[in-house]
C-alpha atoms as a PDB file:
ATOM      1  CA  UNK A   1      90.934 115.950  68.127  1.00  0.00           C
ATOM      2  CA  UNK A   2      93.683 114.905  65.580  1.00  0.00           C
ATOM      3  CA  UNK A   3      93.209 113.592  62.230  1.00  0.00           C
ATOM      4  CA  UNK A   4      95.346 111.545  60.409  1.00  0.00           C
ATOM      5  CA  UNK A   5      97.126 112.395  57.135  1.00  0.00           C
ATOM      6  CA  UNK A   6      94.795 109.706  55.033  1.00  0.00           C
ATOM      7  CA  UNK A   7      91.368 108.268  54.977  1.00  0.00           C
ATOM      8  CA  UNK A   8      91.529 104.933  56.267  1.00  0.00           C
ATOM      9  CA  UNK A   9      90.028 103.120  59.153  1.00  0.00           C
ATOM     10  CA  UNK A  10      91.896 104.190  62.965  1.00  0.00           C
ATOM     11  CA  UNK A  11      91.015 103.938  66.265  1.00  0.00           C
ATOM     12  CA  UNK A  12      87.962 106.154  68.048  1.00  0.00           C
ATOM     13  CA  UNK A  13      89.529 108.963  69.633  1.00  0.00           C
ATOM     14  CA  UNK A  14      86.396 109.376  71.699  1.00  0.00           C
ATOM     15  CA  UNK A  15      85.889 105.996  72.263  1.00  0.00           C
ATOM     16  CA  UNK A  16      89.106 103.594  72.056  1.00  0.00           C
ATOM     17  CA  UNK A  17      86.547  99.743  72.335  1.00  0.00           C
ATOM     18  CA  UNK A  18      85.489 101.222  68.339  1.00  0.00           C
ATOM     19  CA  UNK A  19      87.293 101.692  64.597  1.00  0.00           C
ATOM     20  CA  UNK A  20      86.628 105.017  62.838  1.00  0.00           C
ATOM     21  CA  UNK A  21      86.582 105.808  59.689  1.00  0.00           C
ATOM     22  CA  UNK A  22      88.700 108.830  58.228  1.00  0.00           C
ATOM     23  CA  UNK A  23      87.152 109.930  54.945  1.00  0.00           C
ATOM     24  CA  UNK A  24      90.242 111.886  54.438  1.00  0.00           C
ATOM     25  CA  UNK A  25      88.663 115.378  55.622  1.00  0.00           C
ATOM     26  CA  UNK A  26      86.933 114.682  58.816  1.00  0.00           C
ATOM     27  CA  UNK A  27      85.702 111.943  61.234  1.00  0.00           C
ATOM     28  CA  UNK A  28      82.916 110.376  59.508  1.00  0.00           C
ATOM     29  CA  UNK A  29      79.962 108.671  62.014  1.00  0.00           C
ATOM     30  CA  UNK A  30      80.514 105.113  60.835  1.00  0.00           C
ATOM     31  CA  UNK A  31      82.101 102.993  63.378  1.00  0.00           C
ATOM     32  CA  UNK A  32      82.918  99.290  64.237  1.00  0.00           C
ATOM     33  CA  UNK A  33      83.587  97.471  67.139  1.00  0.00           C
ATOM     34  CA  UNK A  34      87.389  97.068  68.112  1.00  0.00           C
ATOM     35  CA  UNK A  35      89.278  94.154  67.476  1.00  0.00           C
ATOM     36  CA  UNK A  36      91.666  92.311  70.231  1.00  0.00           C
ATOM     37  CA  UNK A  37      95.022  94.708  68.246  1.00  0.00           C
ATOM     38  CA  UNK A  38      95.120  98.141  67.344  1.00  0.00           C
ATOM     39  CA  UNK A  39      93.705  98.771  63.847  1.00  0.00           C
ATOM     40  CA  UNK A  40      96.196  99.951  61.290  1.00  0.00           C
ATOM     41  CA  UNK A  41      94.717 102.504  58.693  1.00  0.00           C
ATOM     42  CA  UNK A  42      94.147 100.331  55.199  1.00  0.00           C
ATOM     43  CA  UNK A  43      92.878 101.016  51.569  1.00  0.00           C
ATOM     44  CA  UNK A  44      91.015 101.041  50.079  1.00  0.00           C
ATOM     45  CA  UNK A  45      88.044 103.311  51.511  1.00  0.00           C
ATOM     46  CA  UNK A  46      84.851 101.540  52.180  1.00  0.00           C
ATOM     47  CA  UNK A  47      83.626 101.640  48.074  1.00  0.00           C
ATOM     48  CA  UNK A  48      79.894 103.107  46.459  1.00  0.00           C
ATOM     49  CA  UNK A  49      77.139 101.093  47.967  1.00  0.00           C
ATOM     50  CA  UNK A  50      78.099 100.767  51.457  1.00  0.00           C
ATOM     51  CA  UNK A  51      80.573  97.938  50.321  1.00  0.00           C
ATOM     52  CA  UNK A  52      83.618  96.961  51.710  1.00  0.00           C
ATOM     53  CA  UNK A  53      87.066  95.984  50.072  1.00  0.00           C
ATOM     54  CA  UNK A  54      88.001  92.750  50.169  1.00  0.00           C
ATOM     55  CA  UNK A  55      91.573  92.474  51.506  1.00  0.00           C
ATOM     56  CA  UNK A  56      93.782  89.990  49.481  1.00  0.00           C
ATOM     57  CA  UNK A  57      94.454  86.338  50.637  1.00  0.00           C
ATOM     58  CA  UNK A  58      92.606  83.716  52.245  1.00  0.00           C
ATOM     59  CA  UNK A  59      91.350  83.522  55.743  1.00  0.00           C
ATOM     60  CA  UNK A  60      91.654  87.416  56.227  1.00  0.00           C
ATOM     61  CA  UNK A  61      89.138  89.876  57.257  1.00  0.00           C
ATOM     62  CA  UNK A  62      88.667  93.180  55.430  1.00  0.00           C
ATOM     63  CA  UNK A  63      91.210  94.817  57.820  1.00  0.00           C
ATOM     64  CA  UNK A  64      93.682  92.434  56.540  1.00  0.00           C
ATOM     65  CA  UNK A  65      94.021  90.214  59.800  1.00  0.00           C
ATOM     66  CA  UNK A  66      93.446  86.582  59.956  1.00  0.00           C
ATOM     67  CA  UNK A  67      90.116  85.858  60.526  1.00  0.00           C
ATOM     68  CA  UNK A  68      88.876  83.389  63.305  1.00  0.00           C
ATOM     69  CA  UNK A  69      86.602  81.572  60.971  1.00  0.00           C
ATOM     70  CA  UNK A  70      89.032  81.393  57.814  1.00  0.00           C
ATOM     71  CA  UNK A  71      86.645  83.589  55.827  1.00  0.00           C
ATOM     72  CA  UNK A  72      86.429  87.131  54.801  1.00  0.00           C
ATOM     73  CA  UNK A  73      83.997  88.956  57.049  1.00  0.00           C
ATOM     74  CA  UNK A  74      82.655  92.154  57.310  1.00  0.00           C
ATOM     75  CA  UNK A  75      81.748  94.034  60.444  1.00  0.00           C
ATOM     76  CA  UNK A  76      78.098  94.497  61.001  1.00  0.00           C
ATOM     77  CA  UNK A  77      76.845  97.967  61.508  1.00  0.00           C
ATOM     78  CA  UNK A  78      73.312  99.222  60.627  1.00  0.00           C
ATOM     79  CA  UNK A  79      73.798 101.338  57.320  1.00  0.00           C
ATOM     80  CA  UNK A  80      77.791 100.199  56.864  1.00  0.00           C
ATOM     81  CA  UNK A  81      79.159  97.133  56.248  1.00  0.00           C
ATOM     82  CA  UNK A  82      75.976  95.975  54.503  1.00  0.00           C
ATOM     83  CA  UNK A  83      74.271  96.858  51.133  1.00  0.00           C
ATOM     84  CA  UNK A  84      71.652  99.454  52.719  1.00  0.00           C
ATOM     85  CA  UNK A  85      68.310  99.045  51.479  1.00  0.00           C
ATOM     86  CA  UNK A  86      68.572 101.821  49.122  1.00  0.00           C
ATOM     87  CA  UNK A  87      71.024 104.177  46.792  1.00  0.00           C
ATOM     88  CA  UNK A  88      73.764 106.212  48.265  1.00  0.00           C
ATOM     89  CA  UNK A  89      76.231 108.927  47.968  1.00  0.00           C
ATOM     90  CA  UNK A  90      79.750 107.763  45.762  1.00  0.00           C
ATOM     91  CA  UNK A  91      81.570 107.151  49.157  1.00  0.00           C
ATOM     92  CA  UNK A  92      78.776 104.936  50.484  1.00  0.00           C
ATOM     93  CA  UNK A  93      76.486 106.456  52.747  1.00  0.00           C
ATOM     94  CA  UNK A  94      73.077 106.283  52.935  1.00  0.00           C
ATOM     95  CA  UNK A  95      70.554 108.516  50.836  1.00  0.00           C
ATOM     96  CA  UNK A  96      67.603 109.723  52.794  1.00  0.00           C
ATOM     97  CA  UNK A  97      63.994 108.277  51.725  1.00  0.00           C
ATOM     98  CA  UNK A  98      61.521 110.014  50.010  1.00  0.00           C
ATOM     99  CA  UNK A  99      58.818 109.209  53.201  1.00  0.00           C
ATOM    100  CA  UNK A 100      61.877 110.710  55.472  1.00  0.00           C
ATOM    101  CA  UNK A 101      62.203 113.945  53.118  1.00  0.00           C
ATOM    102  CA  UNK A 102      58.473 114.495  53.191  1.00  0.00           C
ATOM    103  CA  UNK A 103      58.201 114.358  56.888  1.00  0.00           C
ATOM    104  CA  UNK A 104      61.090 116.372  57.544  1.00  0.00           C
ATOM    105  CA  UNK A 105      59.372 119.248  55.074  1.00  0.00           C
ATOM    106  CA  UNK A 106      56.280 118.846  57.079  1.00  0.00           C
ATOM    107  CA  UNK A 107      57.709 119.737  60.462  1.00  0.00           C
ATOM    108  CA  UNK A 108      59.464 122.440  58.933  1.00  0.00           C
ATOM    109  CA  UNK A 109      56.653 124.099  57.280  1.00  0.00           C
ATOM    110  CA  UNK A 110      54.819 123.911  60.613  1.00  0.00           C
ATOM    111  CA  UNK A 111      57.257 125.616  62.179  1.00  0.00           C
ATOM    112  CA  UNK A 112      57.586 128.410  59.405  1.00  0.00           C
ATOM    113  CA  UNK A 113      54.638 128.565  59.225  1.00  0.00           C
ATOM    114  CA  UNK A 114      53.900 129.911  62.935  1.00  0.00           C
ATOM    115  CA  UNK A 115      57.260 131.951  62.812  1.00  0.00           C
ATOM    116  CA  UNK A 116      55.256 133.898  59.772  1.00  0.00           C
ATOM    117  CA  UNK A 117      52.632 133.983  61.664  1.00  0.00           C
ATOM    118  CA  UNK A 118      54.471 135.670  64.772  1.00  0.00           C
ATOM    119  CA  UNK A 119      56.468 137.904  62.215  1.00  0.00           C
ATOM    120  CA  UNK A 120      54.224 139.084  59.227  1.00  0.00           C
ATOM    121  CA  UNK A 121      50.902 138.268  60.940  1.00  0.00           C
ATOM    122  CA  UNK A 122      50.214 142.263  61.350  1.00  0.00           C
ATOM    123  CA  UNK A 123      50.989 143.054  57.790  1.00  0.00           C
ATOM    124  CA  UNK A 124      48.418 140.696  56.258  1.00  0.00           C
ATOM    125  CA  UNK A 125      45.694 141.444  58.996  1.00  0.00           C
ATOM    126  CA  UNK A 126      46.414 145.330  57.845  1.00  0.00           C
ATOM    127  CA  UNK A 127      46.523 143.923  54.512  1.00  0.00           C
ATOM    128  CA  UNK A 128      42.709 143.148  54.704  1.00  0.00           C
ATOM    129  CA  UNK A 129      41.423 144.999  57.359  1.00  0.00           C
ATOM    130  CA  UNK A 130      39.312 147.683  55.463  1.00  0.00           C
ATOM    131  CA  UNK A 131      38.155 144.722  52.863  1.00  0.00           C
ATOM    132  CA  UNK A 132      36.784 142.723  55.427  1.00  0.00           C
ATOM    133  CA  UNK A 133      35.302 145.487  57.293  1.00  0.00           C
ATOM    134  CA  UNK A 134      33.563 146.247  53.946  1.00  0.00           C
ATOM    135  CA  UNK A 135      32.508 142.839  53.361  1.00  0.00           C
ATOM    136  CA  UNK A 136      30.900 142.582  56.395  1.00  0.00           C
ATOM    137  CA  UNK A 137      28.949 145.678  56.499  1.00  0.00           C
ATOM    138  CA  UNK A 138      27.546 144.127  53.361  1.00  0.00           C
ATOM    139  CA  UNK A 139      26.574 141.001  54.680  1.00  0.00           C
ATOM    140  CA  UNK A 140      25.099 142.594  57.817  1.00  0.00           C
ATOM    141  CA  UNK A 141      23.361 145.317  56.021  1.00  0.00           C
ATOM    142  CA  UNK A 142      20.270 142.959  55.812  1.00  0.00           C
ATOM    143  CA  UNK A 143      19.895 143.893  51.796  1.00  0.00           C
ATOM    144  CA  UNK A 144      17.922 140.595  50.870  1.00  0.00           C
ATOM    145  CA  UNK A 145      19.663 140.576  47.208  1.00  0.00           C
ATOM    146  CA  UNK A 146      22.613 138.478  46.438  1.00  0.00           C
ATOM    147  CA  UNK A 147      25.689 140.476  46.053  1.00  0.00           C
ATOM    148  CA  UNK A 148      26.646 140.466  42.641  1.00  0.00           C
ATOM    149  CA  UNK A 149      30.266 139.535  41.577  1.00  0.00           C
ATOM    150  CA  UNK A 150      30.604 143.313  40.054  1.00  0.00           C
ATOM    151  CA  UNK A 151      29.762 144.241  43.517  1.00  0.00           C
ATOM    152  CA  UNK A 152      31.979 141.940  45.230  1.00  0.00           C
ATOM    153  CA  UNK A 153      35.039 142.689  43.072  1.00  0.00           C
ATOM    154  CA  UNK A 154      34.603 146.164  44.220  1.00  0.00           C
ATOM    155  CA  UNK A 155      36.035 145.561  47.510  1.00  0.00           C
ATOM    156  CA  UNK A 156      39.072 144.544  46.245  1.00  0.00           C
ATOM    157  CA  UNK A 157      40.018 148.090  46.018  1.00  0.00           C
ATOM    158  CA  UNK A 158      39.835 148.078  49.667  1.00  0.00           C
ATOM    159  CA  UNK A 159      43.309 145.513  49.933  1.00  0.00           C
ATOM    160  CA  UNK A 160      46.096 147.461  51.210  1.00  0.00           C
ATOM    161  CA  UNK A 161      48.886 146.577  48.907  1.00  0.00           C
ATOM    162  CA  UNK A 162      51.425 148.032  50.312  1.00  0.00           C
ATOM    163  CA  UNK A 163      51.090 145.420  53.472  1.00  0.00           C
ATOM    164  CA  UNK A 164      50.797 142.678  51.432  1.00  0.00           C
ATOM    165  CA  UNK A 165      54.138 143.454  49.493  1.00  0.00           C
ATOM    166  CA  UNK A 166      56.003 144.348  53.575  1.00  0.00           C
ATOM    167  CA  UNK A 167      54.222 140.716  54.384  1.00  0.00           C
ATOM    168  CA  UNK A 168      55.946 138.710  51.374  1.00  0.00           C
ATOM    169  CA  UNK A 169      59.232 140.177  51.878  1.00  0.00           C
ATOM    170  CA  UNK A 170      58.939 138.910  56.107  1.00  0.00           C
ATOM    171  CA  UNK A 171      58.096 136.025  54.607  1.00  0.00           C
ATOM    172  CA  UNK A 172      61.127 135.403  52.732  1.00  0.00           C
ATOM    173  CA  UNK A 173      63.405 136.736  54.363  1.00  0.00           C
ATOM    174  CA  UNK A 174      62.225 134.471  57.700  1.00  0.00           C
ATOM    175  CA  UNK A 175      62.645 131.336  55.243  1.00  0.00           C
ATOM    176  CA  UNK A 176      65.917 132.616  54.349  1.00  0.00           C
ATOM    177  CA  UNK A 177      67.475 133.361  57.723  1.00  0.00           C
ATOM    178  CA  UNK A 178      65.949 129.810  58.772  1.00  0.00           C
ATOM    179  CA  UNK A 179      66.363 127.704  55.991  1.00  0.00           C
ATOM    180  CA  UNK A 180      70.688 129.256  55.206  1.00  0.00           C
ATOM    181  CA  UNK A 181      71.644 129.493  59.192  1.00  0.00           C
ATOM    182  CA  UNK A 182      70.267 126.193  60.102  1.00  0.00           C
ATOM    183  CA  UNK A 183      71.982 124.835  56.785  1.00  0.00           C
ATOM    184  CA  UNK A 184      75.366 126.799  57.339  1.00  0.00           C
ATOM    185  CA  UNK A 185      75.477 126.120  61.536  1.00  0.00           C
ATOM    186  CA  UNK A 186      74.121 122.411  61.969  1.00  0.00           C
ATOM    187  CA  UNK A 187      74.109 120.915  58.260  1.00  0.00           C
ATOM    188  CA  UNK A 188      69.850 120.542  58.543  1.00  0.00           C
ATOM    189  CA  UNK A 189      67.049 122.503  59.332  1.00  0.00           C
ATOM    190  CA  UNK A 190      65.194 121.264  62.688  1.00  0.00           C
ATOM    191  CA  UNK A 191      62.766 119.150  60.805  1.00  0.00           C
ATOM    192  CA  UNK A 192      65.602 117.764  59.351  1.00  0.00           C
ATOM    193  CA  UNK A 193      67.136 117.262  62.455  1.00  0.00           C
ATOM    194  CA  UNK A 194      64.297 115.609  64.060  1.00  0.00           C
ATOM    195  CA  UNK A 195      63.853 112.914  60.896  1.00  0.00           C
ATOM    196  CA  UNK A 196      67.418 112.111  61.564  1.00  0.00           C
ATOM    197  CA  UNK A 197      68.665 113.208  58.004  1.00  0.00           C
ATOM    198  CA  UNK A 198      71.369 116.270  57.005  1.00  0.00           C
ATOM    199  CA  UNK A 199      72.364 117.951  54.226  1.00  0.00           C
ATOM    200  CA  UNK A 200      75.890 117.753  52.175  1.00  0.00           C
ATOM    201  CA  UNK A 201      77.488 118.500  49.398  1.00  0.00           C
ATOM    202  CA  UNK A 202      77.518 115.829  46.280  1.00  0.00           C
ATOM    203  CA  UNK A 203      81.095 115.199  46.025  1.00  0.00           C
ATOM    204  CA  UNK A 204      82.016 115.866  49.860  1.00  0.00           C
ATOM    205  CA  UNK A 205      80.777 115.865  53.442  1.00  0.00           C
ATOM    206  CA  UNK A 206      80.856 118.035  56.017  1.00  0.00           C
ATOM    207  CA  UNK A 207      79.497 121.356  56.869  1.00  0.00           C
ATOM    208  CA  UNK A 208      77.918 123.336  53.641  1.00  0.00           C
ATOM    209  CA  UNK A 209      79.079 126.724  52.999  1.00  0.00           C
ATOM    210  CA  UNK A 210      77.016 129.901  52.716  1.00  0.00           C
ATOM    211  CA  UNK A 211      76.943 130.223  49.206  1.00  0.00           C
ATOM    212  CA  UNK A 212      75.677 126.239  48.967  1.00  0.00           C
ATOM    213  CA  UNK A 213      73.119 126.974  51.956  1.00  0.00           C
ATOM    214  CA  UNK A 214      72.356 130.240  49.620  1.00  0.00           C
ATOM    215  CA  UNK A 215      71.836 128.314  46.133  1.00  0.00           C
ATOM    216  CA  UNK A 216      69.432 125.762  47.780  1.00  0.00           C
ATOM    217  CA  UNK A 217      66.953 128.021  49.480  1.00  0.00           C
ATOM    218  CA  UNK A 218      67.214 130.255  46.151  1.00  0.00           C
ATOM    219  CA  UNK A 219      64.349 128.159  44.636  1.00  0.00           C
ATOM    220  CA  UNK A 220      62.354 128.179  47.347  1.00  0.00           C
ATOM    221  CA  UNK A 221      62.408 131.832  48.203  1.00  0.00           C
ATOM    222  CA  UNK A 222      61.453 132.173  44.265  1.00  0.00           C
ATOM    223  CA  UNK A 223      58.386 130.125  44.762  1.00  0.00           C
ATOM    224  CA  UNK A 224      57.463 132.376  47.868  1.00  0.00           C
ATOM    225  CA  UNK A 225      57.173 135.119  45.610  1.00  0.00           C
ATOM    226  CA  UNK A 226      55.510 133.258  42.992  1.00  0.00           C
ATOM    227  CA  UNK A 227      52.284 131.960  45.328  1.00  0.00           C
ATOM    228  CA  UNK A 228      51.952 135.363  45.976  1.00  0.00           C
ATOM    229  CA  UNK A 229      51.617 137.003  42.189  1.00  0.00           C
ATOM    230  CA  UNK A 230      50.222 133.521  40.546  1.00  0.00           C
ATOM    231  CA  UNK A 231      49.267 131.224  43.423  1.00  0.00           C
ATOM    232  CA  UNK A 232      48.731 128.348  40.559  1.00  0.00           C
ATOM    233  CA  UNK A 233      52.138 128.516  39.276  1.00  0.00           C
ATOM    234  CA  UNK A 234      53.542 128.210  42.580  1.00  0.00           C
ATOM    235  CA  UNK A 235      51.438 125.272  43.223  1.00  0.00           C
ATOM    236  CA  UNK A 236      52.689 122.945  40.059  1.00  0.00           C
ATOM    237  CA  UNK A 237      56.629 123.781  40.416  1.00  0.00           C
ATOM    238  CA  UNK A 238      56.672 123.584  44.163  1.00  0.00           C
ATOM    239  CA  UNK A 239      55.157 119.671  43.814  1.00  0.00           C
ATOM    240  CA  UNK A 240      57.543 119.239  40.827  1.00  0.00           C
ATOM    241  CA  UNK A 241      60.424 119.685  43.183  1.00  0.00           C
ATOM    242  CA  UNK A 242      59.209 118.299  45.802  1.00  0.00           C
ATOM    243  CA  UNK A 243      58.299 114.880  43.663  1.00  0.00           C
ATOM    244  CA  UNK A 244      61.464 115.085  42.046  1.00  0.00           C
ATOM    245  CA  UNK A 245      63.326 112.650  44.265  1.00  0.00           C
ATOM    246  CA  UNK A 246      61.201 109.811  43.694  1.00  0.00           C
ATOM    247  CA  UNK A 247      62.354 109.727  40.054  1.00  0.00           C
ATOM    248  CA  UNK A 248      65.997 111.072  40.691  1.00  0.00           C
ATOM    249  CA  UNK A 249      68.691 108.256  40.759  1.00  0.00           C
ATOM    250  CA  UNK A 250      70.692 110.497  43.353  1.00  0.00           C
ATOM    251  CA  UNK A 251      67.216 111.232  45.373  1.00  0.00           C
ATOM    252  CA  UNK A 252      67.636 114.924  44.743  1.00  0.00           C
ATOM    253  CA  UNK A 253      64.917 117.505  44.540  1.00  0.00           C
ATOM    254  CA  UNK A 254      65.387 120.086  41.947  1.00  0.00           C
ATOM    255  CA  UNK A 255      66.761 123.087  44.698  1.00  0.00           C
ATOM    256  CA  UNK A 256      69.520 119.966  45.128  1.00  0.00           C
ATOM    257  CA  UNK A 257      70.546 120.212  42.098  1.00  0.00           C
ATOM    258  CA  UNK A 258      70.898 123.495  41.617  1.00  0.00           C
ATOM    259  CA  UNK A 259      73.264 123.918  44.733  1.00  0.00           C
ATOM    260  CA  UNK A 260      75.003 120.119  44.782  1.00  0.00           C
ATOM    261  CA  UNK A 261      73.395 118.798  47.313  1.00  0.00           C
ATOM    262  CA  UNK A 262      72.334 115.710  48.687  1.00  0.00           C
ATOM    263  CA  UNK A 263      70.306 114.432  51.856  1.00  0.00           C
ATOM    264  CA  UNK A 264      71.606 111.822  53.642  1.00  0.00           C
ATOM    265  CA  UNK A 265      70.752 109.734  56.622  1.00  0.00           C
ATOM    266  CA  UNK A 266      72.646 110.531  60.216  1.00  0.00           C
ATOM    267  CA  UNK A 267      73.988 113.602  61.768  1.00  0.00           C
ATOM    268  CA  UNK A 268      76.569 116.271  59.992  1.00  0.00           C
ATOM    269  CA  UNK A 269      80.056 115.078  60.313  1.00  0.00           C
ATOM    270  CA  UNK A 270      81.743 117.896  63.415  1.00  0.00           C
ATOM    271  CA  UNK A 271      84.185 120.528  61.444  1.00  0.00           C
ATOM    272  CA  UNK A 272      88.143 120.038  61.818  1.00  0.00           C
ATOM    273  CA  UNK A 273      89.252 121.774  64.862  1.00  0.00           C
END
């Protein structure tokens, strides 16, 4: 595929009946329907909130051509051409929703949650094994007296520690490996991919680098550990990031922020060939 040497609207080299537009790094996803000529590139870029430029003169569309009604008009795609209903990124395109986010994390965390299961399910059954076993001699043991909460904490020193510590560090390194190589290869993770939302970087699209993929799992991974050593703890700052996009004017969460990302709505732009 070839890419011109500015950002500017061209013709679809995958489909020649559409416009493209050429953010100046790689094919972006908006397109419009061809006119009856061949599109010339023009400039301005499509500006912050989705809106286009006008082009200067009467009776000319925002390509610059005469238009058939005498009036500036704007081609009408869902998401481009048109305010969208909500904020977006500084060249125009649209933020994902909160509701979108949310269900996007849910999916995801069912799926982690049975690749945890699959991977570290031995280490916390070995874990616990000799405190339950313990336990329930107790309760089976017919004593009619309640079981005191002296006697109960004494089967704590029947946890295995040292599976519980090989179980934590499965668990976060499966969230890493999932959460960075979906990031790095396809721009989202697959509950991301099935809400129809990616990930990019603040000030550019495109495909997100290691280190970025890296620097927004980093708080997540962190709050892994935390449920683990002070389950209460993990509780309040994993809600405070999650919330945080409700209140942010760029709809980041806080692991956004620290790795300059935003969500946005659509598939990952392809990389340059």
């Amino acid at each position: 595929m070839s890419f011109p040497e500015r950002a500017g609207w061209y013709d679809d080299p995958e489909d020649d009946t559409q416009l493209r537009y050429f953010d100046g790094v790689v094919w972006s996803d908006h397109r419009v329907p061809r006119q009856t000529r061949s599109a010339q590139p023009v400039d301005p870029a499509p500006q912050q909130g989705g809106q286009y430029a006008q082009a200067s003169g009467p009776g000319r569309d925002v390509f610059g051509r005469p238009s058939a009604q005498g009036q500036t008009q704007a081609p009408q795609q869902p998401g481009w051409g048109t305010s969208p209903a909500g904020p977006t990124t500084a060249d125009g395109q649209p933020l994902a929703s909160f509701g979108t986010r949310a269900t996007a994390y849910l999916i995801d965390t069912v799926i982690m949650g049975v690749l945890v299961l699959l991977t570290s399910g031995w280490a916390w059954w070995l874990f616990m094994a000799d405190y339950w076993r313990r336990a329930m001699e107790g309760t089976m043991s017919g004593t009619p007296d309640p079981v005191t909460f002296e006697e109960a904490s004494s089967y704590l020193q029947y946890l295995d520690y040292e599976y519980l510590f090989i179980a934590v560090a499965i668990m976060v390194l499966v969230q890493a490996v999932y959460g960075i190589g979906f990031l790095v290869a396809r721009g989202a993770t697959p509950g991301k991919m099935m809400a129809g939302i990616h990930v990019r970087g603040v000030h550019h699209p495109g495909p997100l680098g290691f280190g970025t993929a890296f620097m927004r799992m980093l708080l997540p991974m962190i709050l892994r550990v935390l449920w683990v050593l002070t389950c209460m703890v993990e509780v309040v700052f994993r809600a405070l990031d999650l919330l945080w996009p409700l209140k942010d004017a760029r709809r980041q969460a806080l692991h956004d922020k620290i790795a300059g990302t935003q969500v946005v709505v659509g598939k990952q732009p392809r990389e340059r060939s």
